[in-house]
C-alpha atoms as a PDB file:
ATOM      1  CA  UNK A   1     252.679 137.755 185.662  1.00  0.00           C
ATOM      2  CA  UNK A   2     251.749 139.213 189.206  1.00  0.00           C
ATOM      3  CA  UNK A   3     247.865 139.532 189.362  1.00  0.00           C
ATOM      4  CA  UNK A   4     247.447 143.350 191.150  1.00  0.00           C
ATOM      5  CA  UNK A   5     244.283 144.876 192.633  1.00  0.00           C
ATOM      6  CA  UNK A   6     243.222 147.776 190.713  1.00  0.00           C
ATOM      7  CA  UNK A   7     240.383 149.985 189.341  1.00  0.00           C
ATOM      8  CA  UNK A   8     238.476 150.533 186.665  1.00  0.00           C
ATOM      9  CA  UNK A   9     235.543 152.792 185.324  1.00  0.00           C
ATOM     10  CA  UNK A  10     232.515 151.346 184.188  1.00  0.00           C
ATOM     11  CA  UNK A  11     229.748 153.624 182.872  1.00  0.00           C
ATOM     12  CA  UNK A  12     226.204 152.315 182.775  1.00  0.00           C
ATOM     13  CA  UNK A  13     225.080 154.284 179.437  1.00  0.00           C
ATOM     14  CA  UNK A  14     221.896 156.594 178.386  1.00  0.00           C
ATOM     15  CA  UNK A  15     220.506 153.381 176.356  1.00  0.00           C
ATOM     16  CA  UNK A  16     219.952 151.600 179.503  1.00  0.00           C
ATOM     17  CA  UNK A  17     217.955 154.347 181.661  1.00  0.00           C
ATOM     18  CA  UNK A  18     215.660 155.008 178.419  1.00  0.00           C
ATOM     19  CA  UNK A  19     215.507 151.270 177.272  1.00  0.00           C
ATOM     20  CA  UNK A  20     216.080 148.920 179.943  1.00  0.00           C
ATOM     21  CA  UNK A  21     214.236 145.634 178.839  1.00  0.00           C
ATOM     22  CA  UNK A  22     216.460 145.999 175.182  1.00  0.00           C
ATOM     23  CA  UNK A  23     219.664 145.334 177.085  1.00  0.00           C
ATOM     24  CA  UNK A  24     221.564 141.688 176.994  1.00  0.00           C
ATOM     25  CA  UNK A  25     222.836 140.726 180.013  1.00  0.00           C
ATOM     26  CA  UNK A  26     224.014 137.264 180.151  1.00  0.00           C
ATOM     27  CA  UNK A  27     228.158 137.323 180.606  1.00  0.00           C
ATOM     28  CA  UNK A  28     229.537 133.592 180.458  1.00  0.00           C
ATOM     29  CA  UNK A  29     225.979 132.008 180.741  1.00  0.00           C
ATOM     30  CA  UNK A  30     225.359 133.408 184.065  1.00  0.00           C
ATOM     31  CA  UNK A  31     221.554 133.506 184.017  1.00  0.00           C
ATOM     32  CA  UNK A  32     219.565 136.840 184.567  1.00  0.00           C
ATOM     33  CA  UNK A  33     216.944 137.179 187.487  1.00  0.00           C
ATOM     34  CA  UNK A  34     214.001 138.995 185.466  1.00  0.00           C
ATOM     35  CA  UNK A  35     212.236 140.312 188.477  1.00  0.00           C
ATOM     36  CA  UNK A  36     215.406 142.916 189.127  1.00  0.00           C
ATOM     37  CA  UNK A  37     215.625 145.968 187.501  1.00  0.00           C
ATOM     38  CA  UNK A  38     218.813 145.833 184.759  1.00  0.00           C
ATOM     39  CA  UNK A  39     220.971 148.499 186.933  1.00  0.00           C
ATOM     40  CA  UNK A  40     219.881 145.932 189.761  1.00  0.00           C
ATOM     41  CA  UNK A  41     220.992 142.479 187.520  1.00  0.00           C
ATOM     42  CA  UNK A  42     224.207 144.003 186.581  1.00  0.00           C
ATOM     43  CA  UNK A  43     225.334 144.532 189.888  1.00  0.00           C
ATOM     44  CA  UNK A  44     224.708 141.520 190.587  1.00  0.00           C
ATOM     45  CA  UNK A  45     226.741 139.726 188.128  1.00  0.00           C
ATOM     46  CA  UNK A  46     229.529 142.093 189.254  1.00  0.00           C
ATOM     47  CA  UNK A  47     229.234 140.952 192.868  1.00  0.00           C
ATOM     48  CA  UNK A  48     229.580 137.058 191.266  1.00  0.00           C
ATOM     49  CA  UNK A  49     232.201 138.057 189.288  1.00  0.00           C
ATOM     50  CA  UNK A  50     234.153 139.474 192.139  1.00  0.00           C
ATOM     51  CA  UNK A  51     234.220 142.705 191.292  1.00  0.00           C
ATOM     52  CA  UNK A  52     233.354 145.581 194.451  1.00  0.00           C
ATOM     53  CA  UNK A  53     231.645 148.856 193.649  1.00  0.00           C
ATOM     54  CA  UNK A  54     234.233 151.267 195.421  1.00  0.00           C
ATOM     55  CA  UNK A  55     231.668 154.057 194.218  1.00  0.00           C
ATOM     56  CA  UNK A  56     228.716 154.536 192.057  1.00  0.00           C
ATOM     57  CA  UNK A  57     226.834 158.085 191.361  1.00  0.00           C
ATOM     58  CA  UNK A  58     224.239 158.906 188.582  1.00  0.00           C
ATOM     59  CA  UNK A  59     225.439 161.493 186.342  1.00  0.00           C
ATOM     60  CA  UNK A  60     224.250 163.631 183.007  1.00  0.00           C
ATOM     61  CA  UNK A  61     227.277 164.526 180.977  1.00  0.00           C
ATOM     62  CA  UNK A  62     227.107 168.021 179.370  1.00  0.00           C
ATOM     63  CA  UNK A  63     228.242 167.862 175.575  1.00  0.00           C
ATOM     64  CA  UNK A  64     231.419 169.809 176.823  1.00  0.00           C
ATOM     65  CA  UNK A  65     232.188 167.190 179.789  1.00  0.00           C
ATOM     66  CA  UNK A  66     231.443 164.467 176.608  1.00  0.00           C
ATOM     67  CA  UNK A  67     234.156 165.870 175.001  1.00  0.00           C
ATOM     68  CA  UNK A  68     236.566 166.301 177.248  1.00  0.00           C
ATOM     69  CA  UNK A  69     235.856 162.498 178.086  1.00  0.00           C
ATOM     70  CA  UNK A  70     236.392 161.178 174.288  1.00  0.00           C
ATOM     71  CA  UNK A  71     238.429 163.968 173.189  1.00  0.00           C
ATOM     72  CA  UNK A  72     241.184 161.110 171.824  1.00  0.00           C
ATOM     73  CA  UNK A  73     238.147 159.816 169.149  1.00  0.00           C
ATOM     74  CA  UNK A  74     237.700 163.814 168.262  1.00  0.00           C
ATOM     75  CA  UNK A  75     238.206 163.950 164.149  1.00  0.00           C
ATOM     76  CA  UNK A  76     236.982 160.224 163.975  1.00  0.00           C
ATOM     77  CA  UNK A  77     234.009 159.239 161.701  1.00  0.00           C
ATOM     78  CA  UNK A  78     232.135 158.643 165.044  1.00  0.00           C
ATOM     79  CA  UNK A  79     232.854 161.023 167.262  1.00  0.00           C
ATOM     80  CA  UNK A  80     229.671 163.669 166.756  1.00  0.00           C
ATOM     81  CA  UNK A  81     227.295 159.961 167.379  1.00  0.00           C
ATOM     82  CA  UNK A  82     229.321 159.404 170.388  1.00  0.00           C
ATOM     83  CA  UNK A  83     229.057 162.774 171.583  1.00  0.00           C
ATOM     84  CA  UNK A  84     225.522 162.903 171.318  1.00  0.00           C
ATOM     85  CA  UNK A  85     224.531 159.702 172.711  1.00  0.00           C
ATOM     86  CA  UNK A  86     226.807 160.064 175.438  1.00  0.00           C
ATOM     87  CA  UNK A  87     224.832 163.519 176.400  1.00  0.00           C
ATOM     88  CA  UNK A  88     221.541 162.473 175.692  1.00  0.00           C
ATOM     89  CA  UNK A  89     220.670 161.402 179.296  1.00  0.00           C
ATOM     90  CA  UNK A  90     221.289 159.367 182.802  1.00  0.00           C
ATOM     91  CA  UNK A  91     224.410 157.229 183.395  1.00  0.00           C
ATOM     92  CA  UNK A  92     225.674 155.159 186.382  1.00  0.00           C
ATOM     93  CA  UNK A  93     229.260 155.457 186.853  1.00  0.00           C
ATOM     94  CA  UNK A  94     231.137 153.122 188.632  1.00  0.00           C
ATOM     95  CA  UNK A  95     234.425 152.538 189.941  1.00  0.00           C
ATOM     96  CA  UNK A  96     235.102 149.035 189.988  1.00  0.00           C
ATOM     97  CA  UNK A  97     238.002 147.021 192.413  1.00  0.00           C
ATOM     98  CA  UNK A  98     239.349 143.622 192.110  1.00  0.00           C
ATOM     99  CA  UNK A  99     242.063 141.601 191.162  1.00  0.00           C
ATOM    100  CA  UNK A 100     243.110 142.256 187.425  1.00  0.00           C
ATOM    101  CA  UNK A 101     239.794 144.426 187.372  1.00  0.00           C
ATOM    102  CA  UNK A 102     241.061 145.984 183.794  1.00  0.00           C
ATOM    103  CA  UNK A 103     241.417 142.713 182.266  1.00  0.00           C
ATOM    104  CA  UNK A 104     238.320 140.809 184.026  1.00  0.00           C
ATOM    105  CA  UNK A 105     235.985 144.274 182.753  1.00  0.00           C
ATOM    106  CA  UNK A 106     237.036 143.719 179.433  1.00  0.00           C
ATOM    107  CA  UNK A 107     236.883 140.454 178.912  1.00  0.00           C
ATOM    108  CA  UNK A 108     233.049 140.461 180.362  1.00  0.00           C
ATOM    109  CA  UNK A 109     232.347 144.056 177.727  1.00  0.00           C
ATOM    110  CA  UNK A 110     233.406 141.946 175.213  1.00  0.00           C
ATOM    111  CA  UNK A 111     234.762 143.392 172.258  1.00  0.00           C
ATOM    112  CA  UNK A 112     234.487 147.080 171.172  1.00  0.00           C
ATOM    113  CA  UNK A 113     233.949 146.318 167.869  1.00  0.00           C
ATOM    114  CA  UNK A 114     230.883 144.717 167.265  1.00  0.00           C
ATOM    115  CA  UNK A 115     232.041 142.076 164.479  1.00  0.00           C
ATOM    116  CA  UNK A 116     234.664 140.550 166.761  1.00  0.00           C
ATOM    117  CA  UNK A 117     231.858 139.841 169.210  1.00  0.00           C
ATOM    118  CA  UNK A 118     231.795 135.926 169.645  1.00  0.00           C
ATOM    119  CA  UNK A 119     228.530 133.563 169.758  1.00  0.00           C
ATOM    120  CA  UNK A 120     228.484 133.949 173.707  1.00  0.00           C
ATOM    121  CA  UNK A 121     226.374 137.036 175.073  1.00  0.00           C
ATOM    122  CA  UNK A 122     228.342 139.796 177.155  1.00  0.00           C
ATOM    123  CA  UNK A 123     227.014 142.693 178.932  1.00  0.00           C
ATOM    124  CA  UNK A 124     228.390 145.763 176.941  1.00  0.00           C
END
């Protein structure tokens, strides 16, 4: 397999404006600077990762612009929760560049579901 440069979206989410000190952030044991704001520390362990931030803006998603977003999770059991949170305040989005940046993103989020998470903490 060729390894390709691409992009990827990353959205910083409401939870972590409103609640910054609940978030995890240690992906593969990389250890967190406490003195740095969250937003701060996560960009941070981007830049080791190799990941560049090709853009970033701060953005409040109207429940319409939430839906258009998510609208393939519309009729599932969480979709009104998603909705909601996803409106309910502040988010950094970024556009993310690197080799394999899909893959690499992932594989630092960890997985979606929260009972296939593994014993080692991911941002997510």
């Amino acid at each position: 397999m060729v390894n390709r440069f691409q992009l990827t979206l990353a959205i910083l989410k409401p939870d972590l404006f409103r609640f910054p000190s609940r978030v995890q952030v240690n992906p593969n044991n990389i250890s967190r600077q406490n003195s740095r704001p969250i937003g701060q520390e996560i960009k941070r362990i981007l830049s080791h990762e190799h990941f560049d931030v090709a853009r970033s803006k701060t953005v409040t998603w109207t429940r319409s612009e939430a839906e258009l977003f998510y609208k393939e999770h519309r009729g599932k059991f969480f979709y009104k929760r998603l909705i909601d949170f996803m409106a309910s305040g502040p988010m950094e989005a970024m556009i993310l560049a690197r080799i394999d940046a899909v893959r690499h993103w992932r594989s630092l989020m960890g997985p979606t579901k929260i009972y296939k998470q593994d014993i080692v903490e991911k941002i997510g």
